[in-house]
Protein backbone atom coordinates (compact mmCIF):
# COMPACT_ATOMS: atom_id res chain seq x y z
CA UNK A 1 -41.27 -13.95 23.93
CA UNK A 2 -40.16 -15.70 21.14
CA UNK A 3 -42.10 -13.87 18.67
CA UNK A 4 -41.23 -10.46 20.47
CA UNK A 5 -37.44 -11.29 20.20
CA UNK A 6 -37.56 -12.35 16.49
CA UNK A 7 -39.10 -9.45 15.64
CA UNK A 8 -37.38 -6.81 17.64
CA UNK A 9 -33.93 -7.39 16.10
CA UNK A 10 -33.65 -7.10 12.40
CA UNK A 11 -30.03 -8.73 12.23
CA UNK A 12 -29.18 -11.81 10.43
CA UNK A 13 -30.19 -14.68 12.64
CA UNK A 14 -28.61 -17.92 13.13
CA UNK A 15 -30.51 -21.05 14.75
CA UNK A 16 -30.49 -24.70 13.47
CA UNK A 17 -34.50 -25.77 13.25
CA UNK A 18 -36.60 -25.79 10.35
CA UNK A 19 -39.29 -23.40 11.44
CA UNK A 20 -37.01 -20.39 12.16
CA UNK A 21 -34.87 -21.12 9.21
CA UNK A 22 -37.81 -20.87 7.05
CA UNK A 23 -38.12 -17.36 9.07
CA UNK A 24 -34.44 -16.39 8.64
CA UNK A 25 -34.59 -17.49 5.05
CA UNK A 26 -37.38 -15.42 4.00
CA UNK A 27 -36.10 -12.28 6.04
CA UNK A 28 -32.67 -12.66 4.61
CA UNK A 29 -33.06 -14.41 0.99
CA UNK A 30 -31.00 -17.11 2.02
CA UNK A 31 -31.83 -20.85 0.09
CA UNK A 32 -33.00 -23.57 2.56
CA UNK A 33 -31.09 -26.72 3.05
CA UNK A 34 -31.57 -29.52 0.43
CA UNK A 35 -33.94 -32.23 2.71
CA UNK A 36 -31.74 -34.68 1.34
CA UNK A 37 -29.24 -33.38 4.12
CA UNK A 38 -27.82 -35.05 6.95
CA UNK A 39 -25.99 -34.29 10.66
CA UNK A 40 -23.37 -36.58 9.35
CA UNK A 41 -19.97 -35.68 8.67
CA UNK A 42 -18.55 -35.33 5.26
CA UNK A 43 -17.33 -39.16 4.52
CA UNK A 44 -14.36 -37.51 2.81
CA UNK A 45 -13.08 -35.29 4.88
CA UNK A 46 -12.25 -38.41 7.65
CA UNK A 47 -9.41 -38.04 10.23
CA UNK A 48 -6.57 -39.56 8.31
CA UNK A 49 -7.29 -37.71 5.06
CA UNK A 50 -7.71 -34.59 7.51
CA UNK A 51 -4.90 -35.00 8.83
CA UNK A 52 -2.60 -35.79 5.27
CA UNK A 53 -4.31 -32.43 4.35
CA UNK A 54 -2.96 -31.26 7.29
CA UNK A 55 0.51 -31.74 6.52
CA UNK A 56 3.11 -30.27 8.70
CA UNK A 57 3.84 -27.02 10.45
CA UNK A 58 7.46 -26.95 9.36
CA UNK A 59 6.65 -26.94 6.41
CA UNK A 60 5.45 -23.30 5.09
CA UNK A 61 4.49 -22.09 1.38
CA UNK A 62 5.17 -19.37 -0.17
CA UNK A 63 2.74 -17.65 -2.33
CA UNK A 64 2.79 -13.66 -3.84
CA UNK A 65 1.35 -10.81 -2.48
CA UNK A 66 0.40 -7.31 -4.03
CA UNK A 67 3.55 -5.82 -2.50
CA UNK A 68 5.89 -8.54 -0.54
CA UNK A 69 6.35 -12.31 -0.82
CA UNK A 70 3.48 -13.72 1.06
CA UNK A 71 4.43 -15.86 3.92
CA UNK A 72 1.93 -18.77 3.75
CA UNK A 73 1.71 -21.11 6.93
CA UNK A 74 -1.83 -22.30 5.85
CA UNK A 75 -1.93 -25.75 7.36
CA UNK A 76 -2.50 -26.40 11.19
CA UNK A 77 -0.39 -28.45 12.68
CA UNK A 78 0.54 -32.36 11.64
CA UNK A 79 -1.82 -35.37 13.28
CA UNK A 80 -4.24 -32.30 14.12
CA UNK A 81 -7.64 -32.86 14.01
CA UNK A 82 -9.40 -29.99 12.08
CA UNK A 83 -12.39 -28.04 13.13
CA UNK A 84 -12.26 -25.47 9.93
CA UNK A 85 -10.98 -25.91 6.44
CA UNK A 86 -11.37 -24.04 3.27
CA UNK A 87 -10.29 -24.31 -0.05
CA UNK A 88 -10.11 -21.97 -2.88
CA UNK A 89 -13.17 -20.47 -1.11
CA UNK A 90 -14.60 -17.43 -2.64
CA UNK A 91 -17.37 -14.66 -2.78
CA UNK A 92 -18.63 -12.48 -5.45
CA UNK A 93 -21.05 -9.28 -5.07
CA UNK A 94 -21.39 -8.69 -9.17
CA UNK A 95 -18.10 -7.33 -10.30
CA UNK A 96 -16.93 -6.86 -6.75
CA UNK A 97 -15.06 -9.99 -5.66
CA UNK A 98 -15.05 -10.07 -2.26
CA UNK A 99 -13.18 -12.54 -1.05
CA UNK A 100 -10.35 -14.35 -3.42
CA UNK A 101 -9.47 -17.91 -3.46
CA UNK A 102 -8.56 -18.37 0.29
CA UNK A 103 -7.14 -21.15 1.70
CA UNK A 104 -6.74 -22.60 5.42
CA UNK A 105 -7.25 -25.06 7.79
CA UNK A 106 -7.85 -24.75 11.39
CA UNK A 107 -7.19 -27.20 14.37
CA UNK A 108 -9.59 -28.16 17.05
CA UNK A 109 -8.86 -25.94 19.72
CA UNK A 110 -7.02 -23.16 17.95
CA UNK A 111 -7.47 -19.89 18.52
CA UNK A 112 -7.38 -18.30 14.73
CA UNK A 113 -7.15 -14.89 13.56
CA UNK A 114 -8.22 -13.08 10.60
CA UNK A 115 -6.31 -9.31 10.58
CA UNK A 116 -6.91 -6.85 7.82
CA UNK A 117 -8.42 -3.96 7.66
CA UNK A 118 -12.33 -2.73 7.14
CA UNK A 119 -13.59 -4.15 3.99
CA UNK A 120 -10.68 -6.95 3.55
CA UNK A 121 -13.12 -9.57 3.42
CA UNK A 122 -12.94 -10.87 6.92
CA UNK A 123 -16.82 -10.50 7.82
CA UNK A 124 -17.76 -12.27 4.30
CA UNK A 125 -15.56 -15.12 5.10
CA UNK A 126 -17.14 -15.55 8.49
CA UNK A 127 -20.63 -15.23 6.47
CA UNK A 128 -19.77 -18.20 4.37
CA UNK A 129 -18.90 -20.59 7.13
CA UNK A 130 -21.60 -19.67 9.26
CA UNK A 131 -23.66 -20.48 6.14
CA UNK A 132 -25.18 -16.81 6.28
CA UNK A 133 -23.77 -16.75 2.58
CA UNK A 134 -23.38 -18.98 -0.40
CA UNK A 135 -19.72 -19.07 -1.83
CA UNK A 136 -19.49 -18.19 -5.68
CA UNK A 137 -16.10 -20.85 -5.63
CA UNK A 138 -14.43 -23.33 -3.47
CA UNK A 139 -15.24 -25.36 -1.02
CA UNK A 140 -15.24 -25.25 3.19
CA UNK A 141 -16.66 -27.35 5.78
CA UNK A 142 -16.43 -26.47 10.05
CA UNK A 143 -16.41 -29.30 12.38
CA UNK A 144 -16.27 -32.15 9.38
CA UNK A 145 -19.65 -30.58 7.82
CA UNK A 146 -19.74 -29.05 4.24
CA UNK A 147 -20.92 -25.68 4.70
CA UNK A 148 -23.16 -25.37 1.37
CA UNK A 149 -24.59 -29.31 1.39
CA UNK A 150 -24.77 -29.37 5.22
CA UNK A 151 -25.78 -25.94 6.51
CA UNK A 152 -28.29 -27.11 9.49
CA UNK A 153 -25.26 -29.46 10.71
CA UNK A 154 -23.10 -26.59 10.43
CA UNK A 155 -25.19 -23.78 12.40
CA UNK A 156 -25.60 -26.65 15.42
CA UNK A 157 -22.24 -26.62 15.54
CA UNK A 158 -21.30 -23.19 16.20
CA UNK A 159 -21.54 -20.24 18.22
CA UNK A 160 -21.19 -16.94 16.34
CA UNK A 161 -20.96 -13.09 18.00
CA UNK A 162 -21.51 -10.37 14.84
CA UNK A 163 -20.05 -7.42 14.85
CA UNK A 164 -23.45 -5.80 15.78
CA UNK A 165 -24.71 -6.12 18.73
CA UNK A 166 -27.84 -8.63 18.70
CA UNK A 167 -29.36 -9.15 21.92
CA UNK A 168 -33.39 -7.92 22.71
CA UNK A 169 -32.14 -5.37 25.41
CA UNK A 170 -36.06 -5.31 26.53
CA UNK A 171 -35.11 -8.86 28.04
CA UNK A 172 -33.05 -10.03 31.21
CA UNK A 173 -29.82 -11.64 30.73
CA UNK A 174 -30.76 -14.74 31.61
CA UNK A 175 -34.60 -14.79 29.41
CA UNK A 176 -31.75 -13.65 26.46
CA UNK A 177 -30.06 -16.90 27.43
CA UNK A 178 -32.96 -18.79 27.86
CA UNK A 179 -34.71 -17.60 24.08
CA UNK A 180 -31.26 -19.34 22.71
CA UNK A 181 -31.90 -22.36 24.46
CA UNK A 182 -35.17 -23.02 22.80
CA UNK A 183 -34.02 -22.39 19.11
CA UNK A 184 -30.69 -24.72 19.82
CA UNK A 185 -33.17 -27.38 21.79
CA UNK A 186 -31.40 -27.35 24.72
CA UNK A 187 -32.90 -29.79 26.72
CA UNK A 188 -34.96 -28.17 29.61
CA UNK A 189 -33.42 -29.81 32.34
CA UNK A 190 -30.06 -28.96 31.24
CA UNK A 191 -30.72 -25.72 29.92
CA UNK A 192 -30.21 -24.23 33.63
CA UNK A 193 -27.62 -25.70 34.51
CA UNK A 194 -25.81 -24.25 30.64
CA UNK A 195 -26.89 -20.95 32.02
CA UNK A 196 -25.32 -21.20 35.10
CA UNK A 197 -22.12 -21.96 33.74
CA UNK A 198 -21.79 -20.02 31.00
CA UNK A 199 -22.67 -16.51 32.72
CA UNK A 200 -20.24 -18.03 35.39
CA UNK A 201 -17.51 -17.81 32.57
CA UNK A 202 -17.97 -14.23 31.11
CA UNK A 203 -18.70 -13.41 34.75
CA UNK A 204 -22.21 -11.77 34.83
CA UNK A 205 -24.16 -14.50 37.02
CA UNK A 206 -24.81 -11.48 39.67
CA UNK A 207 -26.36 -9.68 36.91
CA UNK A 208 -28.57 -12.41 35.33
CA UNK A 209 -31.56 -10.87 36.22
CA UNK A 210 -31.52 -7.33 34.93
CA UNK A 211 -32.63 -6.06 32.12
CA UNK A 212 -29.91 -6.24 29.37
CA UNK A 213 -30.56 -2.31 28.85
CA UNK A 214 -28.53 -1.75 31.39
CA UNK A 215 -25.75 -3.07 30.63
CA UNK A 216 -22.67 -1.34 29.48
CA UNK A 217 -21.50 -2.17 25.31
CA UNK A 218 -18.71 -4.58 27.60
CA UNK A 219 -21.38 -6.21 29.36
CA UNK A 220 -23.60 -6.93 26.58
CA UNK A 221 -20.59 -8.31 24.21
CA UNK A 222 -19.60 -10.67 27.11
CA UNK A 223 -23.18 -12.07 27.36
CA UNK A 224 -23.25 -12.44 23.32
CA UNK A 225 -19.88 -14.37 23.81
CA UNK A 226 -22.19 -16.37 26.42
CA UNK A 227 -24.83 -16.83 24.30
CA UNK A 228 -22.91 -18.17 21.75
CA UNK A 229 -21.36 -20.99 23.99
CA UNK A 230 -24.34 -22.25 25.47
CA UNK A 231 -25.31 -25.13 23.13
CA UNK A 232 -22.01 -25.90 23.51
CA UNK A 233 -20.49 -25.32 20.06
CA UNK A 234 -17.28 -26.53 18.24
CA UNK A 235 -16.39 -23.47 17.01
CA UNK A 236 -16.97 -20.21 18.23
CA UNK A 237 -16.50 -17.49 15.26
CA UNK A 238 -16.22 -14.15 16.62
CA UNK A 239 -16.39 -10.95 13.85
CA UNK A 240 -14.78 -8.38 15.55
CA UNK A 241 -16.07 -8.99 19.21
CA UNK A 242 -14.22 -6.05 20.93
CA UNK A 243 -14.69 -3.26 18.26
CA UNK A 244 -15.63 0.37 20.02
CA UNK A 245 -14.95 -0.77 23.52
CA UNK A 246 -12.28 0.37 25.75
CA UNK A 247 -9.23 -1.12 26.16
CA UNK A 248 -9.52 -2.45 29.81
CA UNK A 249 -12.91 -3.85 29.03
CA UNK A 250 -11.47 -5.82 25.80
CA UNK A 251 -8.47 -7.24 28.30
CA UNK A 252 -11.31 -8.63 30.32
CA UNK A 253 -13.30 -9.71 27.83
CA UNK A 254 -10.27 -11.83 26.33
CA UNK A 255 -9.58 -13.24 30.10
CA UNK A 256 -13.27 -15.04 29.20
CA UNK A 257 -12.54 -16.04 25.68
CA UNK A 258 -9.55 -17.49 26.61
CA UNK A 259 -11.05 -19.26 29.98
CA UNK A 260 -13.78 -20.65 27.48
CA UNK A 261 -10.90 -22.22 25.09
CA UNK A 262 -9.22 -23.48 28.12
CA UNK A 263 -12.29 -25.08 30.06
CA UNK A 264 -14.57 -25.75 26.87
CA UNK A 265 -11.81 -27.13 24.35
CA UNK A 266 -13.81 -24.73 22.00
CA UNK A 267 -11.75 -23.38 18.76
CA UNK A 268 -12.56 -19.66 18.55
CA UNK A 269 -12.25 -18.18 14.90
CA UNK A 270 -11.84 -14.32 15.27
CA UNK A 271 -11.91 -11.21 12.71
CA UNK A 272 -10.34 -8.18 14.03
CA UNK A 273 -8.20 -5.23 12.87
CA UNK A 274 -6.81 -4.44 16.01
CA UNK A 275 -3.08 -5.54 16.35
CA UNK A 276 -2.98 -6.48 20.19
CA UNK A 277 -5.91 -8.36 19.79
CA UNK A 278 -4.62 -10.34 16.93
CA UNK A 279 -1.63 -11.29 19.27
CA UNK A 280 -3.46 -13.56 21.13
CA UNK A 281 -4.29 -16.16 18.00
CA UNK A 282 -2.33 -18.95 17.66
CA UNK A 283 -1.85 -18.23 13.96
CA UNK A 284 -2.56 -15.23 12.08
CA UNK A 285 -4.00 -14.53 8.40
CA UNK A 286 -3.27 -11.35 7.47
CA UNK A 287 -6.26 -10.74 4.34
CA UNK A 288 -6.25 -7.37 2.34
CA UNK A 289 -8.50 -6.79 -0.99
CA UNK A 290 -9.79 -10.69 -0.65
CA UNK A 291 -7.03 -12.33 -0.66
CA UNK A 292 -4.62 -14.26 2.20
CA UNK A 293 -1.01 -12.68 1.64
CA UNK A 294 0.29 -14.02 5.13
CA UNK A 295 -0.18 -16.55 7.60
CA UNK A 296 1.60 -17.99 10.65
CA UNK A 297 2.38 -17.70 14.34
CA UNK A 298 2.39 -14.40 15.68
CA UNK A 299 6.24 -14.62 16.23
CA UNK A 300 6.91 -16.28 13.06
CA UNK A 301 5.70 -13.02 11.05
CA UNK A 302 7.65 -11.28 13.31
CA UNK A 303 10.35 -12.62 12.91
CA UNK A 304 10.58 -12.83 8.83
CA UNK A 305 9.83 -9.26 8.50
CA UNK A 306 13.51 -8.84 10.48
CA UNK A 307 15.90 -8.52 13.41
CA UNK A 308 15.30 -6.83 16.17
CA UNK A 309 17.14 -3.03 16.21
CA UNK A 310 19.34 -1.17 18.82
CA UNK A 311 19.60 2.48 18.88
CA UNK A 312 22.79 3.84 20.88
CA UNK A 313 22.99 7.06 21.52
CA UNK A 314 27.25 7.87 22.43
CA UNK A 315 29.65 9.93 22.63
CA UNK A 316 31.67 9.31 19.60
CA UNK A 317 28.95 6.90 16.83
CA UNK A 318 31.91 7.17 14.54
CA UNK A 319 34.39 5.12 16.73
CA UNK A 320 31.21 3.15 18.65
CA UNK A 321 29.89 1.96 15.11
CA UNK A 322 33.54 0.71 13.76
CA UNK A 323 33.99 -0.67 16.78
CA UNK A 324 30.91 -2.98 16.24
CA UNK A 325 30.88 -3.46 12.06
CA UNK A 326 34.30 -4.65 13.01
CA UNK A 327 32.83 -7.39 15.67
CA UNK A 328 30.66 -8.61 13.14
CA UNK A 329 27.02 -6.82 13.93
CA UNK A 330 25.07 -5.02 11.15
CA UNK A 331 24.86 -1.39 11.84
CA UNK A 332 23.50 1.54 10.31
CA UNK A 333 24.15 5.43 11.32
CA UNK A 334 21.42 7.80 12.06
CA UNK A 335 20.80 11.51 12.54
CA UNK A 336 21.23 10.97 16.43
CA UNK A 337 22.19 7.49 16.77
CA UNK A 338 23.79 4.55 15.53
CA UNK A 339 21.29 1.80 14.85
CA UNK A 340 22.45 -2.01 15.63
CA UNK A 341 20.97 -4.91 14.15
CA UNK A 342 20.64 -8.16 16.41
CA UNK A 343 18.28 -11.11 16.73
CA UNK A 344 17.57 -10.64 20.01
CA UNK A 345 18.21 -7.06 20.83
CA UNK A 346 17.56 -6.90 24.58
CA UNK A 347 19.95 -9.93 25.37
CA UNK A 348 23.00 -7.97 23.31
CA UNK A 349 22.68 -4.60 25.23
CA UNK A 350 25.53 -5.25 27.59
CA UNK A 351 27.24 -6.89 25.39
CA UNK A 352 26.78 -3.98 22.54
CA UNK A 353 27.96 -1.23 25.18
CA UNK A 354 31.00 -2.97 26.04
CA UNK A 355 31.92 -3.68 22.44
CA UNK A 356 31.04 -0.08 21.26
CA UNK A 357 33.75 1.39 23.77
CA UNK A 358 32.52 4.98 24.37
CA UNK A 359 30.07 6.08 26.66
CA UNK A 360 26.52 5.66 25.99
CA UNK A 361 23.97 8.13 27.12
CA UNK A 362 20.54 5.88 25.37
CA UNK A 363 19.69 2.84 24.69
CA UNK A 364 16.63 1.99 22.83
CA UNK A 365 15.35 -1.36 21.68
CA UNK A 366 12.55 -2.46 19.29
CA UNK A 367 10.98 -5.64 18.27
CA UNK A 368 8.95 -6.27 15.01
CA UNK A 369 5.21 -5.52 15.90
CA UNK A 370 2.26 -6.60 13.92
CA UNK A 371 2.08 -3.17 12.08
CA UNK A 372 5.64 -3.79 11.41
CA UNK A 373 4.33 -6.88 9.86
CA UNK A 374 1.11 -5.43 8.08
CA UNK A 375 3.41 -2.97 6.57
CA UNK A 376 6.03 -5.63 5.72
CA UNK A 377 3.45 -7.74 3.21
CA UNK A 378 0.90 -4.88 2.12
CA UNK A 379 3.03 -1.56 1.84
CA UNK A 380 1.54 0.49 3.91
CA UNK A 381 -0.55 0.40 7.24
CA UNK A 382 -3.87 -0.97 7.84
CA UNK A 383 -6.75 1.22 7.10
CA UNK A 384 -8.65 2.32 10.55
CA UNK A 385 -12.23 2.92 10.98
CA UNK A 386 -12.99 5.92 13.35
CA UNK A 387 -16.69 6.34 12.49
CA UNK A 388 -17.23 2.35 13.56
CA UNK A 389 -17.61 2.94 17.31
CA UNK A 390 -20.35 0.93 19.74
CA UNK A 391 -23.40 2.65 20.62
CA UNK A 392 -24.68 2.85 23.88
CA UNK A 393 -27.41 0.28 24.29
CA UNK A 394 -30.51 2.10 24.46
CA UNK A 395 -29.36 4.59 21.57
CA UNK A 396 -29.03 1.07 19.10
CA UNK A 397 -32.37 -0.14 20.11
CA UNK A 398 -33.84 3.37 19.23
CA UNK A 399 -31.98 3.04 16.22
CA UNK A 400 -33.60 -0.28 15.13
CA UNK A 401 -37.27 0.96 16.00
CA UNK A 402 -36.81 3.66 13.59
């Protein structure tokens, strides 16, 4: 089997021992760890200096970007203990620089996103803390190990779901399950018992036994994001994990992500350019052309790109809008309606209908979104890929045998 599954799938592959690295290495050019290395944390990166580097969450820098000030939140929060950091990291491919100087850390249990759009840099950054790929500057380590003097201790320390799908769909669930068990030396007696709980979490233990060609491109993603948690990683970095599926089957899929950060303690690392997904992160780094030109909470980006707006549609938006310049709100006329500015726009309807005076006919309120946000830092929105859509499972396998 093991053979059979190393040779069927022809993506990058990511175990800790010597004797598939050497296989991975040769397949993929990548250099082999010094054998001066050792599972032993970086002496320098212990938890008081992690957490001065830390520093504090009310805190906030801010940087440039290509089109806005950058809001820069880069730091998790202060006293946390840090499963991810990077500094001044960076990739070149010849002229084309990747990824720029980034900067971040990320706390143990954090869920952290990466938004930008298709060819920001997101995957490569993933690549170079997974060790898959050998920064050109900088420096990063995940879970206290340095990713380019301590790759081995880095790979046994996380799980990792690419953006292609990389399971041998000629194998059950569970002998996909078990294959990872082997490379990750799972002991035997506990490897069982791993399986058992982690197909319990993405909830496929009734279908453990069927052929993983049979499972829908939902199905399959869940069992990757099982497959990645069963040697019981640190971090779990996920590139894109919900890209071509529908949108019921990515709520689902986040019920198990999220169950695993709740039950595991793991800190998931995510890529995505889908907005709604990015809203469950903790934090957000918005990355375009390489480079980091945002990063904080979901509602903290919200909120600096501006105040929530109320449209009123009345009977007389000459008298309604003097009415309420007058009481001290910001307001601005439009072709149809007058447009209020609040803080909290949904709490000051009643309150903005009795001041205006007149009858109103609408009311219509909007928050700050993430595109809002997206728009607010790069000038214009982010850059979809329609042709990037999941194959059926049977029609990627064909594709890889060609």
């Amino acid at each position: 089997m093991t053979s059979k599954a190393l040779n069927r799938n022809s993506h990058e592959c990511l175990v800790p021992d010597d004797s598939v690295e050497r296989v991975d290495g040769a397949r993929h050019g990548m250099q082999a760890a010094e054998p001066s290395e050792t599972a032993t944390a970086d002496p320098s990166l212990d938890g008081s200096s992690l957490r001065s580097e830390a520093g504090s969450v009310g805190g906030g820098l801010v940087g440039t970007a290509s089109h806005k000030s950058a809001r820069l939140r880069p730091e998790a929060g202060e006293g946390a203990e840090l499963a991810v950091t990077a500094t001044g990291l960076s990739k070149r491919y010849g002229e084309v620089e990747a990824v720029k100087d980034v900067s971040f850390t990320v706390g143990r249990g954090e869920v952290y996103a990466f938004l930008g759009p298709n060819g920001a840099g997101k995957t490569t950054t993933i690549k170079m803390l997974c060790t898959l790929a050998r920064p050109t500057g900088g420096r990063a380590t995940v879970d206290g190990f340095d990713v380019e003097r301590q790759p081995k201790a880095v790979r046994r320390h996380i799980g990792l779901v690419f953006q292609d799908q990389t399971l041998d769909d000629q194998l059950t669930a569970e002998e996909n399950l078990r294959f990872h068990a082997v490379l990750y030396h799972v002991p035997h007696e506990e490897a069982a018992k791993r399986i058992d709980r982690v197909l319990r979490l993405v909830a496929l233990n009734h279908r453990r036994k069927d052929l993983v060609s049979t499972f829908s491109g939902g199905m399959a993603r869940r069992l990757e994001i099982a497959r990645g948690m069963l040697h019981t990683p640190a971090v779990l970095f996920l590139d894109e994990p919900t890209i071509g599926l529908d949108p019921q089957t990515r709520a689902l899929m986040w019920e198990d992500v999220l169950r695993l950060r709740r039950e595991e303690g793991v800190t998931i690392f995510l890529t995505t350019h889908y907005m709604d997904e990015a809203e469950y992160a903790d934090r957000i780094a918005i990355i375009d052309y390489g480079s980091i030109v945002a990063l904080d909470t979901p509602a903290e980006l919200k909120r600096l790109v501006g105040a929530d707006t109320v449209e009123l549609t009345t009977a007389d938006d000459d008298r309604a809008a003097t009415r309420l310049s007058n009481a001290g709100f910001r307001v601005s006329r439009g072709e149809e309606a007058i447009v209020v500015f609040s803080d909290d726009g949904e709490a000051q309807v009643a309150r903005l209908i009795e001041i205006a005076g007149v009858p109103v006919s609408n009311v219509h309120v909007h928050r700050p979104t993430l595109d809002d946000v997206f728009l607010h830092f790069t000038g214009r929105q982010i850059r979809e890929d329609h042709a990037e859509r999941a194959m059926p499972m049977r029609m990627r396998a064909m594709a890889r045998r060609r």
